[in-house]
Protein backbone atom coordinates (compact mmCIF):
# COMPACT_ATOMS: atom_id res chain seq x y z
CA UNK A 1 -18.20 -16.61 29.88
CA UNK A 2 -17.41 -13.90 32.25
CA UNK A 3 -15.78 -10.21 31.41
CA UNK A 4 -12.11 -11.74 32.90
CA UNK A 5 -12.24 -14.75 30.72
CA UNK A 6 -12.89 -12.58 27.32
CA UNK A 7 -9.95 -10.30 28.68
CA UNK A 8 -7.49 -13.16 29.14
CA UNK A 9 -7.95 -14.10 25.53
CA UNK A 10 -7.03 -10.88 24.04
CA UNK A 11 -3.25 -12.02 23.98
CA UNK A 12 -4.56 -14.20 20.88
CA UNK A 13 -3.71 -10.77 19.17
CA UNK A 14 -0.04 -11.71 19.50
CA UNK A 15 -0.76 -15.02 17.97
CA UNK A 16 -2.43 -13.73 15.29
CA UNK A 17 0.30 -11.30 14.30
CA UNK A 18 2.79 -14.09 14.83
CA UNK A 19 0.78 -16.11 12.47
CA UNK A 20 0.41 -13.27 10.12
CA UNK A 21 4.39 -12.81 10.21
CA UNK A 22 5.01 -16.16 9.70
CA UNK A 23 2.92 -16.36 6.91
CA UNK A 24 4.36 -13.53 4.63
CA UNK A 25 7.98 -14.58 4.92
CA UNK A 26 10.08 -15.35 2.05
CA UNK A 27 10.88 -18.41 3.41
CA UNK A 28 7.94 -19.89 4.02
CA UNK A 29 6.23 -22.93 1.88
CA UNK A 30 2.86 -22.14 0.14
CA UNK A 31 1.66 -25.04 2.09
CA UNK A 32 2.87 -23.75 5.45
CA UNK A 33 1.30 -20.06 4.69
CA UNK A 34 -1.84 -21.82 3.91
CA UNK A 35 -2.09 -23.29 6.96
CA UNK A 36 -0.61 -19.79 9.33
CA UNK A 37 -3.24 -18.08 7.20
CA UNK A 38 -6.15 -20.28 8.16
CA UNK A 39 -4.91 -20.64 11.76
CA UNK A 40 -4.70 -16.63 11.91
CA UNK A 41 -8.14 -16.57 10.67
CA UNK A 42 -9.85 -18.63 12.74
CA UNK A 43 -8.91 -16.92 15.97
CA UNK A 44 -9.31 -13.49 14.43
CA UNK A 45 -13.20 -14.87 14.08
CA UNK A 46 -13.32 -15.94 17.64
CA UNK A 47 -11.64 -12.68 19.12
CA UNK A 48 -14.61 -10.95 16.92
CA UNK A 49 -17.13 -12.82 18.61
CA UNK A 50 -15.95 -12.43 22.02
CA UNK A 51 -16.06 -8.47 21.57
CA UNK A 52 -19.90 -8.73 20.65
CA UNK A 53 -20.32 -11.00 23.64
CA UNK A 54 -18.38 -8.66 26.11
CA UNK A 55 -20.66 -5.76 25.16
CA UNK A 56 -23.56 -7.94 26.19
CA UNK A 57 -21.88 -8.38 29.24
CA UNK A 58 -21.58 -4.76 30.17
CA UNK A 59 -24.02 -2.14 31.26
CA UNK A 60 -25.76 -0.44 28.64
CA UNK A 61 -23.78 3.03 29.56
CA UNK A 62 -20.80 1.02 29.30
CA UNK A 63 -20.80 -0.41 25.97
CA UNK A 64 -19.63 0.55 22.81
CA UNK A 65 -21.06 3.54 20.78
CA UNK A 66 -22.60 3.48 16.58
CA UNK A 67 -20.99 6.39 15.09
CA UNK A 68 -21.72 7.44 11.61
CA UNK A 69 -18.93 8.70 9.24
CA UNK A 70 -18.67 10.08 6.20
CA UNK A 71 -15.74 7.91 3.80
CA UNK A 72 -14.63 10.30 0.33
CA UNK A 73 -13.13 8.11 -2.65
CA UNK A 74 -12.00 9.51 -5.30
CA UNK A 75 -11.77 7.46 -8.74
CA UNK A 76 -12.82 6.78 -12.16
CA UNK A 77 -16.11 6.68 -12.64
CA UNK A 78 -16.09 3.61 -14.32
CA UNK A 79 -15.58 1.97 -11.14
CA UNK A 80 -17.94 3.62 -8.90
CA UNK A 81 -20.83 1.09 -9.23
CA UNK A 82 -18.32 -1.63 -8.59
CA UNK A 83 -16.57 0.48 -5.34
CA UNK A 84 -19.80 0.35 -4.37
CA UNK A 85 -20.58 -3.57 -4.14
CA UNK A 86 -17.37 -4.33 -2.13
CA UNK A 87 -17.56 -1.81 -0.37
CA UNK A 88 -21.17 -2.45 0.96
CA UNK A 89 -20.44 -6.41 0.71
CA UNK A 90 -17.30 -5.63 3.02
CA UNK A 91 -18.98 -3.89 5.71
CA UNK A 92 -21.50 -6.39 6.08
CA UNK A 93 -19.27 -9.04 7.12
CA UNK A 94 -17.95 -6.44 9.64
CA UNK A 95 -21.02 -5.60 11.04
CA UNK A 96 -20.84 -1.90 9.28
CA UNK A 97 -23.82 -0.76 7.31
CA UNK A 98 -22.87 1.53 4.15
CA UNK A 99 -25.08 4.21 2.48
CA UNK A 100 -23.69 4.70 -1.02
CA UNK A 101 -24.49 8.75 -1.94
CA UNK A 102 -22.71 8.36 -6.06
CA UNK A 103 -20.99 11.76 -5.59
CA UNK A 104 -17.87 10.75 -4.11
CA UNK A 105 -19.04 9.62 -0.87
CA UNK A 106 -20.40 6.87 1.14
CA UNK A 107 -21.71 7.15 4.76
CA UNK A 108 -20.49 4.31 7.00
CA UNK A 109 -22.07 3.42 10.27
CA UNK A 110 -21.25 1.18 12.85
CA UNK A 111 -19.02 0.33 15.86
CA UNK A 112 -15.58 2.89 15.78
CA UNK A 113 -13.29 0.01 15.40
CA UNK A 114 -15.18 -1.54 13.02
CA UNK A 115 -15.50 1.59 10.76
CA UNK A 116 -12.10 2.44 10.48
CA UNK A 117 -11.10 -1.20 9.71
CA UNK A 118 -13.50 -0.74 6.63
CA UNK A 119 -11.75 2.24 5.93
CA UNK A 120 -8.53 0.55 5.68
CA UNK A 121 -9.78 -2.49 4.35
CA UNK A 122 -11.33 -1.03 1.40
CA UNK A 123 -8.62 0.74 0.48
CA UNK A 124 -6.08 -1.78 0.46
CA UNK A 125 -8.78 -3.56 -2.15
CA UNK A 126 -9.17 -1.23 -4.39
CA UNK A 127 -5.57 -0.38 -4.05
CA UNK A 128 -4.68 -4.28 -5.08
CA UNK A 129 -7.86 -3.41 -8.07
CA UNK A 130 -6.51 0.01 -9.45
CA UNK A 131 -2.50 -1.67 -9.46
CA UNK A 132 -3.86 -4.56 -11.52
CA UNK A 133 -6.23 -3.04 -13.83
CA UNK A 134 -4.12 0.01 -14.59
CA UNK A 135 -0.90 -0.77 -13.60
CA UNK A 136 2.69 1.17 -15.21
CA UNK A 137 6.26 0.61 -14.86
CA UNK A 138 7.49 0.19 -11.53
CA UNK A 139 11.11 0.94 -11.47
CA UNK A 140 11.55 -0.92 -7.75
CA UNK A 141 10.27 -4.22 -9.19
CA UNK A 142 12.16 -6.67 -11.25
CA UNK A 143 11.94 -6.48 -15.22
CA UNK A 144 10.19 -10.16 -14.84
CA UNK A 145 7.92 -8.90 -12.42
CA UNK A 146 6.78 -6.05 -14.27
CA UNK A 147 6.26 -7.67 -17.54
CA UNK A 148 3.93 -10.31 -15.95
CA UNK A 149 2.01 -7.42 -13.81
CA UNK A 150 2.04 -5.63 -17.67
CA UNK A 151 0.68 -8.33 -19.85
CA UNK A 152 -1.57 -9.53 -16.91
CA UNK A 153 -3.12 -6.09 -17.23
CA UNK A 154 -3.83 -6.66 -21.29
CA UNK A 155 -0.79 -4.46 -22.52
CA UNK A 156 0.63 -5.37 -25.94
CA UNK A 157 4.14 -7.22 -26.15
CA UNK A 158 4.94 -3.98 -28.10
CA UNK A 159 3.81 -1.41 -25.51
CA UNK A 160 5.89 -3.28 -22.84
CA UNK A 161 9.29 -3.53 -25.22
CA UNK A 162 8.35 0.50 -25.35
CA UNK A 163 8.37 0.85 -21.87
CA UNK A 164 12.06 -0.60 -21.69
CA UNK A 165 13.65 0.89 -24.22
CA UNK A 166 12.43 4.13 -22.16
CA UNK A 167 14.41 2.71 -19.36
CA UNK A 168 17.36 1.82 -21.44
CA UNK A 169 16.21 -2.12 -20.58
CA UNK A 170 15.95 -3.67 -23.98
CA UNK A 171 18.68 -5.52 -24.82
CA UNK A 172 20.83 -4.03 -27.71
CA UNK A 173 20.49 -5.12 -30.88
CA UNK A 174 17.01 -7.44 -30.41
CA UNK A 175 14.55 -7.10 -32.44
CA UNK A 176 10.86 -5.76 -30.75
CA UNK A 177 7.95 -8.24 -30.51
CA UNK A 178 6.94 -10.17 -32.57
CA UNK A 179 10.18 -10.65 -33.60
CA UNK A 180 11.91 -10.90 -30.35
CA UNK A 181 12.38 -14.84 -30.34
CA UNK A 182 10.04 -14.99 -27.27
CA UNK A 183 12.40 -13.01 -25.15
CA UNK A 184 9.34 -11.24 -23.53
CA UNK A 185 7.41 -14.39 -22.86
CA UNK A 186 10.26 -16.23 -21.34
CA UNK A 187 10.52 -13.03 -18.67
CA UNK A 188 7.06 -14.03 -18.30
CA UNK A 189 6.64 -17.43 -17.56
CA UNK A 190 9.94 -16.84 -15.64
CA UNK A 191 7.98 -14.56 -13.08
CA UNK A 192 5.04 -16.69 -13.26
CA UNK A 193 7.42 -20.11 -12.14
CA UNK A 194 8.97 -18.11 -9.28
CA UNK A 195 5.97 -17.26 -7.78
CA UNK A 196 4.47 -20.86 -8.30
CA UNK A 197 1.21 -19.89 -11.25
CA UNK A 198 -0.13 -21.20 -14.08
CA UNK A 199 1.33 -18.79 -17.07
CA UNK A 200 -1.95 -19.10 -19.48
CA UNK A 201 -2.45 -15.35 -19.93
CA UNK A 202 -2.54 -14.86 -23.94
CA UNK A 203 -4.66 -12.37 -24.51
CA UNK A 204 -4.46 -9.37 -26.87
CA UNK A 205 -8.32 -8.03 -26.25
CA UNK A 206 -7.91 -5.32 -23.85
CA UNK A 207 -11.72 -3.87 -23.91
CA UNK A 208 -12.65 -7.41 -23.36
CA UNK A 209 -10.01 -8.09 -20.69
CA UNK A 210 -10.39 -5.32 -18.73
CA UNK A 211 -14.17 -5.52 -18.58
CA UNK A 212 -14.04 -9.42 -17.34
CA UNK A 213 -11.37 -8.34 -14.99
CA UNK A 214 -13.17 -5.85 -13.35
CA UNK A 215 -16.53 -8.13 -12.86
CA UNK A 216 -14.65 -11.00 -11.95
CA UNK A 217 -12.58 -9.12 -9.15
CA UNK A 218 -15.51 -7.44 -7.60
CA UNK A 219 -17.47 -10.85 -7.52
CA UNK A 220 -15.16 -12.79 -5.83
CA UNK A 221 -14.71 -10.27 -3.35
CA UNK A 222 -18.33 -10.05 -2.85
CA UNK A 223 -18.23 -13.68 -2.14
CA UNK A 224 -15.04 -13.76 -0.29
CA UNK A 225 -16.83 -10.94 2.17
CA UNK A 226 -20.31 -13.14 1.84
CA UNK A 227 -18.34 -16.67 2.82
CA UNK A 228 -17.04 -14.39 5.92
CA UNK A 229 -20.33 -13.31 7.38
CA UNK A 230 -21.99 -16.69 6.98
CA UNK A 231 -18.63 -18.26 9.21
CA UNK A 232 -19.35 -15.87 11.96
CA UNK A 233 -22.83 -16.69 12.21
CA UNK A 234 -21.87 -20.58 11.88
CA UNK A 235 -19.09 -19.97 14.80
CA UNK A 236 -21.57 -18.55 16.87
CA UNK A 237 -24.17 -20.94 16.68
CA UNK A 238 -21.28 -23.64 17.84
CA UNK A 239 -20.45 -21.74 20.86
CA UNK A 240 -23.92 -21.51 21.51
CA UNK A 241 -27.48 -19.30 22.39
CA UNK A 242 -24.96 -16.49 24.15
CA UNK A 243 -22.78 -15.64 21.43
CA UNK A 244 -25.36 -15.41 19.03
CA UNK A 245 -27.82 -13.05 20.81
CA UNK A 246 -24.66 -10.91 21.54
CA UNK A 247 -23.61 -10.87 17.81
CA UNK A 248 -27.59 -9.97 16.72
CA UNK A 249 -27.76 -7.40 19.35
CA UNK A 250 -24.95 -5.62 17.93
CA UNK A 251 -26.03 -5.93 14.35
CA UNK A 252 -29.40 -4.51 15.91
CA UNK A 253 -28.03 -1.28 17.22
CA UNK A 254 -26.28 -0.72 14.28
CA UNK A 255 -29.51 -1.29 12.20
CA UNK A 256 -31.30 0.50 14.15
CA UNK A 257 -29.16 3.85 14.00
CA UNK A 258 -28.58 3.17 9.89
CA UNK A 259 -32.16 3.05 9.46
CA UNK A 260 -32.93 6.24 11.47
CA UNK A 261 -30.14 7.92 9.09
CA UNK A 262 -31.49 6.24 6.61
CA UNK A 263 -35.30 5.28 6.80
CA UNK A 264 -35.55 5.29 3.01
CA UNK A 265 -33.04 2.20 3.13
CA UNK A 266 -34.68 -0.21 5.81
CA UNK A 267 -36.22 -3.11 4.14
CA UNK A 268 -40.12 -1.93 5.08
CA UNK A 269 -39.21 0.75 2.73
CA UNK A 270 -37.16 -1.46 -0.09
CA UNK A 271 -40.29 -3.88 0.07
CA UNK A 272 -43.25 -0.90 0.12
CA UNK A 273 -40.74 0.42 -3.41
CA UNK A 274 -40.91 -3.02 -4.97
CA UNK A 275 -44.70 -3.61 -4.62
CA UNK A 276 -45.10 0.13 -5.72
CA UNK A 277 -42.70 -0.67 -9.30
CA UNK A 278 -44.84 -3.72 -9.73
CA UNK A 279 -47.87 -1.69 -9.18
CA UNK A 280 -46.89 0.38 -11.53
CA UNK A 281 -45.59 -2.05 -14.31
CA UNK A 282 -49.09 -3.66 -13.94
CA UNK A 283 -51.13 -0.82 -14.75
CA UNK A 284 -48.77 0.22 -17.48
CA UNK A 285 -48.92 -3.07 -19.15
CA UNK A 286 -52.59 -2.97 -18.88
CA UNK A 287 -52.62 0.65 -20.36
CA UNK A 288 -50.89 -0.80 -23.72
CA UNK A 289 -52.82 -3.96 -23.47
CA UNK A 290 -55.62 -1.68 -23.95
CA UNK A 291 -54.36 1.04 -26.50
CA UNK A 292 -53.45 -2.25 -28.82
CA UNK A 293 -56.64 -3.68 -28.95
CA UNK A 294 -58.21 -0.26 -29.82
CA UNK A 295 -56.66 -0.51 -33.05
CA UNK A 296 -57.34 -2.25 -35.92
CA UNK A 297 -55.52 -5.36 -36.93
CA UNK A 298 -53.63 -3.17 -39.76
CA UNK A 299 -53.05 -0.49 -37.34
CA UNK A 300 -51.78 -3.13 -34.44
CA UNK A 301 -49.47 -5.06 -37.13
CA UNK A 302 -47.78 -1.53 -38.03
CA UNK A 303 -47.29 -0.51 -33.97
CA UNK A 304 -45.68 -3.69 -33.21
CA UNK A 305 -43.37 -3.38 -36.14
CA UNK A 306 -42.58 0.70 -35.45
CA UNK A 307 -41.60 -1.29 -31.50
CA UNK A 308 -39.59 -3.86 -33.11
CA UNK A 309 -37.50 -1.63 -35.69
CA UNK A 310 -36.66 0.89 -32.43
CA UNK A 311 -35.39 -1.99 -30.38
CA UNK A 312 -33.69 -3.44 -32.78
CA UNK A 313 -31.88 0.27 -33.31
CA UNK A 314 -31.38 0.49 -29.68
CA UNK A 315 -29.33 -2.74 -29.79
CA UNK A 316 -27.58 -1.52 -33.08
CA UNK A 317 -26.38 1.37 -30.63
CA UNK A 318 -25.18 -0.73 -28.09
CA UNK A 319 -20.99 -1.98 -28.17
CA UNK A 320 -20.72 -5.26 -27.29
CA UNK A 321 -17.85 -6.03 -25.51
CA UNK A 322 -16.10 -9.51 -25.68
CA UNK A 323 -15.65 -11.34 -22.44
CA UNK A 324 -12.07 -12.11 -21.88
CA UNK A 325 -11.77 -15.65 -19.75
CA UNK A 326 -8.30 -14.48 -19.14
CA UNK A 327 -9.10 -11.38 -17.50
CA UNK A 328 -11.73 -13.11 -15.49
CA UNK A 329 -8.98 -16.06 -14.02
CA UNK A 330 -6.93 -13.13 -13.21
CA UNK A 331 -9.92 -10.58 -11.53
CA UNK A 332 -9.99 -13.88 -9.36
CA UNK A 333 -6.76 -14.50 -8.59
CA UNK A 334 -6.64 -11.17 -7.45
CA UNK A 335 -9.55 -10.53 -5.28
CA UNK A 336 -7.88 -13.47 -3.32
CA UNK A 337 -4.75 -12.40 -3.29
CA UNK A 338 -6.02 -9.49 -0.90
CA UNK A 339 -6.24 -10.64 2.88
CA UNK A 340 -10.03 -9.55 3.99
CA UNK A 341 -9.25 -10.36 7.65
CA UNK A 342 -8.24 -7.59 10.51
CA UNK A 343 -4.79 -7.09 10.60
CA UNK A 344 -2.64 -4.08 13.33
CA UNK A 345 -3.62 -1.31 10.85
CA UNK A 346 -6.12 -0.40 13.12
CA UNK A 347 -4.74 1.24 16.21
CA UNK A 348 -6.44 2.76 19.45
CA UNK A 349 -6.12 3.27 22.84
CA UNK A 350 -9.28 1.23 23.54
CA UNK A 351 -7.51 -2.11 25.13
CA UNK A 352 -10.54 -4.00 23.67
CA UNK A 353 -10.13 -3.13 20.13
CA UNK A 354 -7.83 -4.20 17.49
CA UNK A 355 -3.78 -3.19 17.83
């Protein structure tokens, strides 16, 4: 493939967007956005593969630069650990390696384009997270659409009647859930019709909700991101030896400049900490191995019981929290609800990246 040839197929850009277009208009069929969608995707993956392979085709002086960039977030801390996952799982399927630092910040490093599209990217997703999780009225949506976004979110039928009778929305002279005659659920299903899905959210367990939400949403988009890194390394082993070296040689200088950031990350490190912690456990499980068999049998009996009575208050300690099978149906539905692949939000006067 020569530099011209990789050129000449950056109008697939306007095919994409086209695509794109196509796909979120009103009046187009779920099965038709399905297939725009796919379509879109796969020549967004082949454009990606063509800019690792025309950096191979460059001279070194020529080619494109790993920067390292420091990415705030602000948010609950609830959420942090979670922020973290997609946000690491996301850059790996765009070739962008992500130090975590647990104060507010994460340190992203990789190619420029591909850095800010993580920017963007995981923004819109946690975006898409915070409106679903904690959600509130939205006065520009329909009253359908925000009771489903409501209830979907684990708020009472009574919290949501609240909410329009705020807004001078309830309907004089009905009575408030439970004795509404279903007027709330019917505004619910209604929603959930229009937009063509299954209206099987009944739950009243927030906690439980919430929590199942949260774990299923960040898992599938884990995955999602996962399923995206193995199809570019599938796609390039189709198109053959060159596109593959070209893609490992770019995940190489990026690994190579993470790691000199970060030399406490690379895996020599990760897997010199692990043998270290097992090290460790070893001797210490030796150590009590020992200390129990200097005692006597009435003195061993009344250790292992003082052990068993503090775990056992340890667990006492510990809330439980239900796992809600509705919240996790809709952490899923949402993670894929959020489109993972490049998009024109990243702009630059670079012809070869992403307009």
């Amino acid at each position: 493939m020569t530099e011209n040839t990789v050129w000449s197929e950056m109008t697939i850009l306007g095919k994409v967007q086209k695509l794109y277009e196509r796909a979120d208009h009103p009046n187009t069929g779920p099965e038709e956005r399905e297939a725009c969608i796919r379509k879109a995707d796969s020549l967004m993956l082949k454009y990606q593969i063509d800019q690792a392979m025309l950096d191979a085709l460059r001279k070194p002086e020529e080619r494109r630069t790993v920067i390292n960039e420091k990415f705030e977030f602000s948010m609950n801390a609830d959420f942090e650990s979670q922020f973290a996952t997609m946000l690491t799982a996301l850059g790996a399927a765009n070739n962008v390696r992500v130090a975590v630092h647990w104060n507010g910040t994460a340190t992203l490093v990789g190619f420029r384009e591909d850095v800010e599209w993580l920017k963007i990217l995981i923004l819109q997703v946690f975006r898409e997270f915070l409106v679903r999780i904690s959600p509130s009225w939205d006065d520009n949506l329909s009253i359908d659409a925000n009771v489903k976004t409501l209830k979907e979110a684990a708020w009472k039928w009574q919290q949501i009647a609240h909410q329009m009778r705020l807004r001078g929305l309830w309907p004089e002279g009905k009575l408030l859930p439970p004795k509404d005659g279903g007027y709330l659920i019917r505004a619910y299903k209604r929603e959930c019709s229009r937009l063509g899905v299954p209206a099987d959210v009944q739950t009243q367990n927030h906690e439980g909700y919430r929590y199942a939400f949260i774990d299923a949403f960040t898992n599938r988009i884990a995955t999602r991101a996962a399923d995206i890194l193995r199809q570019k390394k599938e796609a390039a082993e189709e198109r053959g030896s060159g596109a593959e070296l070209a893609i490992r040689d770019a995940g190489s200088f990026v690994d190579d400049e993470f790691f000199r950031l970060f030399p406490s990350l690379s895996p020599e490190a990760r897997a010199r900490r692990i043998e270290e912690a097992r090290e460790a456990n070893r001797r210490e499980r030796e150590r009590d191995a020992a200390f129990l068999a200097s005692l006597s049998e009435k003195e061993r009996a009344a250790e292992l019981r003082r052990r068993e009575r503090e775990y056992n208050r340890a667990m006492r300690g510990m809330r439980s929290i239900t796992y809600d099978n509705d919240g996790a149906r809709s952490g899923r539905r949402a993670a894929e609800s959020v489109s993972l692949q490049r998009s024109n939000g990243v702009n630059n006067s670079s012809k070869k990246e992403i307009g």
